[in-house]
C-alpha atoms as a PDB file:
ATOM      1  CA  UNK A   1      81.358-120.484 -54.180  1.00  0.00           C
ATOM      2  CA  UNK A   2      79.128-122.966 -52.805  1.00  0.00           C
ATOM      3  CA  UNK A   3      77.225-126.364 -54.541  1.00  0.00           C
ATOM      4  CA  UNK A   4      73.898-126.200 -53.227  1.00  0.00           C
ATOM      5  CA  UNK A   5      70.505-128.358 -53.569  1.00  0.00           C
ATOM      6  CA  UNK A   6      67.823-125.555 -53.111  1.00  0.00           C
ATOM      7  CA  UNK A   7      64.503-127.640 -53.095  1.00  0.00           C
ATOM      8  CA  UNK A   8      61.262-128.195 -51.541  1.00  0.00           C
ATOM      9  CA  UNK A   9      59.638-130.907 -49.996  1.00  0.00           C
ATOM     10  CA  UNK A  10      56.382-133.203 -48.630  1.00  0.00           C
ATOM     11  CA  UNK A  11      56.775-133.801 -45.051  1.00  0.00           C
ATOM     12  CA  UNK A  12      57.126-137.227 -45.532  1.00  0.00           C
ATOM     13  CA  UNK A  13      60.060-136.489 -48.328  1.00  0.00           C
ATOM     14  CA  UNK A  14      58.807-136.314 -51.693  1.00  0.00           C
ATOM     15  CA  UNK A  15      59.575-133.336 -54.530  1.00  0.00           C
ATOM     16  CA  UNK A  16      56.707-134.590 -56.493  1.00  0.00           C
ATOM     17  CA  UNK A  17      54.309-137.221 -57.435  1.00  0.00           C
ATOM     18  CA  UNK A  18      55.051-140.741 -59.660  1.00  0.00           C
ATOM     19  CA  UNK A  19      54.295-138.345 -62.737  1.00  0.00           C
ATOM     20  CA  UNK A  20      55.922-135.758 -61.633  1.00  0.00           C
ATOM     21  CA  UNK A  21      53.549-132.940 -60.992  1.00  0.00           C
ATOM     22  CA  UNK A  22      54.422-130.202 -58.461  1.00  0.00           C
ATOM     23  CA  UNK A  23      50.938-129.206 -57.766  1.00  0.00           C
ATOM     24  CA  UNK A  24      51.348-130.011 -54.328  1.00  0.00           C
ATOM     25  CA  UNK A  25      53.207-127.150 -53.762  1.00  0.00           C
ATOM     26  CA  UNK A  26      51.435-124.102 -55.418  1.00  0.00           C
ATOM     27  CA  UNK A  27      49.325-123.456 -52.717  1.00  0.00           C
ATOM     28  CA  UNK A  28      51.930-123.437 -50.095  1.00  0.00           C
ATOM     29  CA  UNK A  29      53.314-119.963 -50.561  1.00  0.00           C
ATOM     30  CA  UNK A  30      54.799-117.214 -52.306  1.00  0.00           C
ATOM     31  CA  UNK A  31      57.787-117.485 -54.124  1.00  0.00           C
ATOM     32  CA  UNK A  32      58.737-113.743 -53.351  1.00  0.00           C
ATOM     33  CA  UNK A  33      58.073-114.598 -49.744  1.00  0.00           C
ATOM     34  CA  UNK A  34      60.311-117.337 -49.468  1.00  0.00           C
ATOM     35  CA  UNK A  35      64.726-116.748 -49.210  1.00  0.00           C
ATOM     36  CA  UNK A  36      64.244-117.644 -53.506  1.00  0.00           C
ATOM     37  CA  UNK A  37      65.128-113.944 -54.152  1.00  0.00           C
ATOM     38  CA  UNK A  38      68.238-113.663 -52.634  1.00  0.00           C
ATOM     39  CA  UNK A  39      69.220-117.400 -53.615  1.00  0.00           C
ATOM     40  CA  UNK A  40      68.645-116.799 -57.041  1.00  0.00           C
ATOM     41  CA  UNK A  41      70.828-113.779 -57.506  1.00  0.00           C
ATOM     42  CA  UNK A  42      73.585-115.694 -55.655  1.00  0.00           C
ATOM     43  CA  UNK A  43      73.901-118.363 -58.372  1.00  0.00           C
ATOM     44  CA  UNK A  44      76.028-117.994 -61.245  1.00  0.00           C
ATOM     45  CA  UNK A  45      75.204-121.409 -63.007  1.00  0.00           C
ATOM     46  CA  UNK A  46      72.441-124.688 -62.314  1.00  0.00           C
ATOM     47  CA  UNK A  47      72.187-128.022 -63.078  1.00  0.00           C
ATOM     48  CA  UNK A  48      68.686-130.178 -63.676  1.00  0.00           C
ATOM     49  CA  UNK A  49      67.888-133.122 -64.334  1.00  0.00           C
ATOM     50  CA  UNK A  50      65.926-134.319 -67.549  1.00  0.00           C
ATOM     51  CA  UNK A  51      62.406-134.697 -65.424  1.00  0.00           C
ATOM     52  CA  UNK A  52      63.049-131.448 -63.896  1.00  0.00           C
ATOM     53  CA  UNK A  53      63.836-129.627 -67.588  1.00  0.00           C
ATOM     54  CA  UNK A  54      60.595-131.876 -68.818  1.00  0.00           C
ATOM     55  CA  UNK A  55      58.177-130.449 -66.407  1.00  0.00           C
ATOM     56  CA  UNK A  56      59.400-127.375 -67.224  1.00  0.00           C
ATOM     57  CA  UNK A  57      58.501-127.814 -70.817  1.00  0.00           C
ATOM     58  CA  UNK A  58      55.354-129.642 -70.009  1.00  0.00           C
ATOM     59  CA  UNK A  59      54.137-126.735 -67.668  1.00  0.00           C
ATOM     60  CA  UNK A  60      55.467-123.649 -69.652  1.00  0.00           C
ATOM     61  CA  UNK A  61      52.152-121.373 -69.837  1.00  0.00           C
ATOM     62  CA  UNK A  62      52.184-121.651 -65.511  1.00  0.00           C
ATOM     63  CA  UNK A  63      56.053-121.270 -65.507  1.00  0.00           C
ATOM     64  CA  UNK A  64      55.321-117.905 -67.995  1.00  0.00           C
ATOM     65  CA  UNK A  65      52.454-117.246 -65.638  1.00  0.00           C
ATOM     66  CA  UNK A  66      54.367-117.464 -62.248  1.00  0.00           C
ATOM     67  CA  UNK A  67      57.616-115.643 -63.704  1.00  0.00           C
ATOM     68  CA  UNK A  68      56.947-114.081 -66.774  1.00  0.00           C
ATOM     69  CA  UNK A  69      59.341-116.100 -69.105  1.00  0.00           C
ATOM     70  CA  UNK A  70      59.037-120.280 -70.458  1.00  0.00           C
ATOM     71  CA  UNK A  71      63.055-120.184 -69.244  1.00  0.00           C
ATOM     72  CA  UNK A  72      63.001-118.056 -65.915  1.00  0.00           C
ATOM     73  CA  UNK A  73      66.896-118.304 -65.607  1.00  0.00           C
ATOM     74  CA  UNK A  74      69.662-115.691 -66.857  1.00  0.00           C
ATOM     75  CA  UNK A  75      71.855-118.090 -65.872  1.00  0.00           C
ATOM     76  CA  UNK A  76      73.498-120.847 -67.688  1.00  0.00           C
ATOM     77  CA  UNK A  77      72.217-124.243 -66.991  1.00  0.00           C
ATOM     78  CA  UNK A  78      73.247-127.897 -67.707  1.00  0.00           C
ATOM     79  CA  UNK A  79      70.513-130.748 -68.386  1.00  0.00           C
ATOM     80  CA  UNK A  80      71.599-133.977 -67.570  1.00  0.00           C
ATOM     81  CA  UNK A  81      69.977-136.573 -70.166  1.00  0.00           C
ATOM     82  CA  UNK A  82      70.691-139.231 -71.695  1.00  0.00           C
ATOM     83  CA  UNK A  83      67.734-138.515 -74.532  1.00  0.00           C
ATOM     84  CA  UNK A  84      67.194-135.676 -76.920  1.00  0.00           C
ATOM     85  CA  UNK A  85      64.931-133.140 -75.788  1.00  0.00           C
ATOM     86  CA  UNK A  86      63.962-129.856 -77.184  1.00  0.00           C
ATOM     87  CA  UNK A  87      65.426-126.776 -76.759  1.00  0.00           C
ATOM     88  CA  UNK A  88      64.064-123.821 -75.136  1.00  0.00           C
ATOM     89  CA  UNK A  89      64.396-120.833 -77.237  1.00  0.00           C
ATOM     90  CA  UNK A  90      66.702-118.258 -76.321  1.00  0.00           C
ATOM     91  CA  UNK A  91      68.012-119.941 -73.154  1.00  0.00           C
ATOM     92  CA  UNK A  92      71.208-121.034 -72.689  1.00  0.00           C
ATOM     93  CA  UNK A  93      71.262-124.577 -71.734  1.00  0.00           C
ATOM     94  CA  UNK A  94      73.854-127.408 -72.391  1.00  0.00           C
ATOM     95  CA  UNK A  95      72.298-130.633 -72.507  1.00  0.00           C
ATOM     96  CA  UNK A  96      74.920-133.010 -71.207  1.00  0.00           C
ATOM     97  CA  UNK A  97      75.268-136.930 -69.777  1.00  0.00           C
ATOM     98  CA  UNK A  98      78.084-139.223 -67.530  1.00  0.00           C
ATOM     99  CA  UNK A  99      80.053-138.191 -64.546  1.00  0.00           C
ATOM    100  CA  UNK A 100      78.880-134.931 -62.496  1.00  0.00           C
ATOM    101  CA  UNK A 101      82.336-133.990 -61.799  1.00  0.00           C
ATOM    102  CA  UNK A 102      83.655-133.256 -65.587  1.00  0.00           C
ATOM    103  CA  UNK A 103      80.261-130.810 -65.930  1.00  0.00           C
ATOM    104  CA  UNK A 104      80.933-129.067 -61.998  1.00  0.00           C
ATOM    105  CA  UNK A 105      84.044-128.348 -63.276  1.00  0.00           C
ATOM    106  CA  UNK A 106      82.814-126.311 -66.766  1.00  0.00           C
ATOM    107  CA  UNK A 107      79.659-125.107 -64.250  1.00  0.00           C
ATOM    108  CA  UNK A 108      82.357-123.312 -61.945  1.00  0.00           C
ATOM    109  CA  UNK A 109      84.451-121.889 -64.606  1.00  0.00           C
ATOM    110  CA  UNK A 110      80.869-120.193 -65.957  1.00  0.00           C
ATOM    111  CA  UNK A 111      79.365-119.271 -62.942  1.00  0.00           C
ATOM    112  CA  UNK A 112      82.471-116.849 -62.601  1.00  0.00           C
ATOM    113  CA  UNK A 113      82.830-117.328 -58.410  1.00  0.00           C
ATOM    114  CA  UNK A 114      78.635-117.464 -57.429  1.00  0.00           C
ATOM    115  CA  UNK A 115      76.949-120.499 -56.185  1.00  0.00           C
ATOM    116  CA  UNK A 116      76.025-123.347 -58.261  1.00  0.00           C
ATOM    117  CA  UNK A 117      72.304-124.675 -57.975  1.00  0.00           C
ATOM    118  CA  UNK A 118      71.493-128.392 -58.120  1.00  0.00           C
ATOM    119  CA  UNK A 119      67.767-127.494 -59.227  1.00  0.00           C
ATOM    120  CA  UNK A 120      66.602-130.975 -59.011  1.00  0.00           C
ATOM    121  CA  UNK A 121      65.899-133.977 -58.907  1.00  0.00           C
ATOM    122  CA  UNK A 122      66.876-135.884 -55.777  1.00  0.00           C
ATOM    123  CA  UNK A 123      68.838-138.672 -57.430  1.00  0.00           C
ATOM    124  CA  UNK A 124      70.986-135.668 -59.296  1.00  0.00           C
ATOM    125  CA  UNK A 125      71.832-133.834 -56.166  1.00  0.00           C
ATOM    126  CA  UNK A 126      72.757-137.305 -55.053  1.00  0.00           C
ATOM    127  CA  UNK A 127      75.018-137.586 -57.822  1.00  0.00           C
ATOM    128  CA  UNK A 128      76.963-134.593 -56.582  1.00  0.00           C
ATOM    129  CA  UNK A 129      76.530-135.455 -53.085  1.00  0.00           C
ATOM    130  CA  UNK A 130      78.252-138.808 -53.843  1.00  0.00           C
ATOM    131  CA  UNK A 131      81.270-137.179 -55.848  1.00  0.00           C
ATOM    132  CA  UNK A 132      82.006-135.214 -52.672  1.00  0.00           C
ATOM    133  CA  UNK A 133      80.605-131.912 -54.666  1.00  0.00           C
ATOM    134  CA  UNK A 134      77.735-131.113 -52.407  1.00  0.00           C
ATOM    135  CA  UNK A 135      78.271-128.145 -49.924  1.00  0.00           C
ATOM    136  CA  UNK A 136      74.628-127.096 -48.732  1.00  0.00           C
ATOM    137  CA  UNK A 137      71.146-128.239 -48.875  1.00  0.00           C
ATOM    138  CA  UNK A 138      68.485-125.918 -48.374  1.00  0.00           C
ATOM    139  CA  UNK A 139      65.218-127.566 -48.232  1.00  0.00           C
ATOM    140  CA  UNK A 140      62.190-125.873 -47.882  1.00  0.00           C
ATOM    141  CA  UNK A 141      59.265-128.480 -46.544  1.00  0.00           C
ATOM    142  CA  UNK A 142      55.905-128.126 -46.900  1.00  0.00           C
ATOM    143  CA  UNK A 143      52.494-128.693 -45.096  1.00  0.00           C
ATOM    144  CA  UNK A 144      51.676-131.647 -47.463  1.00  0.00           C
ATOM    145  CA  UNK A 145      51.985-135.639 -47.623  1.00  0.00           C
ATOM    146  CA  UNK A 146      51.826-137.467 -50.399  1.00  0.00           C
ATOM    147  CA  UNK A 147      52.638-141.134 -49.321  1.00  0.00           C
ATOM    148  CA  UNK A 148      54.882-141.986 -52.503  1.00  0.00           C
ATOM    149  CA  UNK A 149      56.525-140.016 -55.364  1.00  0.00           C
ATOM    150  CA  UNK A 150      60.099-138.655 -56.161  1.00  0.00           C
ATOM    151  CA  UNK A 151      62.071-138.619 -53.098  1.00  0.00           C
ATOM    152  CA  UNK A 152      63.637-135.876 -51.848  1.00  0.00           C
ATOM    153  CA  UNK A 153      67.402-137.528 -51.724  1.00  0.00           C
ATOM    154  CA  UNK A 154      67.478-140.978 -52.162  1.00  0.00           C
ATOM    155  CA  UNK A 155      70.995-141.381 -50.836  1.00  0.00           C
ATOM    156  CA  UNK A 156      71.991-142.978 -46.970  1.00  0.00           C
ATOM    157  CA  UNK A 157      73.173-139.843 -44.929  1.00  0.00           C
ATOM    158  CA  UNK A 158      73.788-140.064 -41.257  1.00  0.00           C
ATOM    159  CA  UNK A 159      74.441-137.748 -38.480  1.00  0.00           C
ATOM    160  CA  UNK A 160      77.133-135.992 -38.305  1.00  0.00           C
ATOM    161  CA  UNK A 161      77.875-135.550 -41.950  1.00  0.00           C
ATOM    162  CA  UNK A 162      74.433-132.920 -42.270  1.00  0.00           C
ATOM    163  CA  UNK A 163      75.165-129.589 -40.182  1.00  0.00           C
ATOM    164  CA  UNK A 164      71.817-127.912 -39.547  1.00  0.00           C
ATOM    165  CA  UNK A 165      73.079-124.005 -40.050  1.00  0.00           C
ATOM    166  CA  UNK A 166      69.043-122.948 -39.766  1.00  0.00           C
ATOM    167  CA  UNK A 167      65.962-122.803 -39.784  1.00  0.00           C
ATOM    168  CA  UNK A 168      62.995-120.572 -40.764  1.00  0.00           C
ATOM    169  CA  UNK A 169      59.145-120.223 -40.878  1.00  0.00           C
ATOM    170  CA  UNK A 170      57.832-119.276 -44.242  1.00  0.00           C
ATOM    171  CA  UNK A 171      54.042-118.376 -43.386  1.00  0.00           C
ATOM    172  CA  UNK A 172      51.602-120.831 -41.793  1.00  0.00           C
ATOM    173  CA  UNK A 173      52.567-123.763 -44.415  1.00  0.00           C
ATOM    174  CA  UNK A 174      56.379-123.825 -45.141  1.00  0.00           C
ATOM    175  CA  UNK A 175      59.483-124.372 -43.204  1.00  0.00           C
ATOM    176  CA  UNK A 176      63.210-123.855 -44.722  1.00  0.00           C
ATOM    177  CA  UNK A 177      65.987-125.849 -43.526  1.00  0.00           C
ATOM    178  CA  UNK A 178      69.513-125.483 -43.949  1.00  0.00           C
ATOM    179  CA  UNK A 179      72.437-127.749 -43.571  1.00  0.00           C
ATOM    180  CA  UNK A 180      76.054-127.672 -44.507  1.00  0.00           C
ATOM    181  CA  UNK A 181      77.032-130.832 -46.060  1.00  0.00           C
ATOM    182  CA  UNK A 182      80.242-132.316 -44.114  1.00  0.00           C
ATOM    183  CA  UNK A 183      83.150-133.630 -46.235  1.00  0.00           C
ATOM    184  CA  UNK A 184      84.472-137.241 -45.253  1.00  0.00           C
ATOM    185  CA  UNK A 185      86.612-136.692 -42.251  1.00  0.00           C
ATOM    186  CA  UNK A 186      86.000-132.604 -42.126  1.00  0.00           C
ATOM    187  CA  UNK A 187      83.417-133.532 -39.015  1.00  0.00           C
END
């Protein structure tokens, strides 16, 4: 069982815009021809945070259009907020605030031995990284810049705590990396 950010990125290290909008990375690729198909059906349980869960919401007729369903997880999945937001019908999703570690511990327990997936954003995967929960980042970057926006992980990492494991062409516009995420002193 493995903690994982599974992401994409800007070249120069941005998820999305100020406002959040993904746009960037539509034309990029297919989904089925990226290493999403096997990732998804190793995760037993995800974590998002609240401007991940509000695009979501905000962009439901393209997220029905790219996967058929407004919630395109069978999995169960924890939004971390601190607000009230509004529930997506018939998914099962625990809305939930404070200290990563109390909710990787229920996440485990549910996800019954598969991988847990840190959906997004950058400063939540940070969150994990920084309770020492982290155990892989796969980041899939993309032929696009956007000069500011949401960062990819807006945390201090230096060599050697990142382990690059691979890396892999996706078509002529994306490139997946992947890196083990060292534990202090395990280096």
């Amino acid at each position: 069982m493995k903690t994982q950010y599974y992401t994409a990125t800007t070249l120069d290290g941005f998820l999305a815009t100020e406002d959040d909008s993904l746009e960037w990375l539509f034309p990029l690729g297919d989904l089925e021809d990226s290493s999403y198909p096997e990732f998804i059906a190793q995760v037993g349980a995800l974590a998002m945070g609240a401007a991940t869960y509000e695009w979501m919401l905000r962009n439901a007729e393209a997220v029905v259009a790219e996967t058929g369903a407004a919630w395109p997880y069978a999995q169960p999945a924890w939004v971390f907020t601190s607000r009230e937001l509004p529930r997506i019908e018939g998914a099962d999703i625990r809305f939930v605030q404070g200290d990563v570690r109390a909710v990787h511990a229920d996440m485990r327990a549910a996800a019954c031995g598969r991988n847990l997936w840190i959906v997004g954003g950058g400063d939540l995967a940070g969150q994990f990284y920084d309770a020492g929960l982290l155990d892989e980042l796969i980041v899939q970057i993309g032929s696009a810049t956007l000069g500011q926006g949401k960062p990819l992980f807006p945390r201090r990492v230096l060599s050697p705590v990142l382990r690059l494991m691979s890396v892999r062409q996706m078509g002529a516009g994306m490139a997946e990396l992947r890196y083990e995420v060292g534990k202090e002193g395990a280096v």
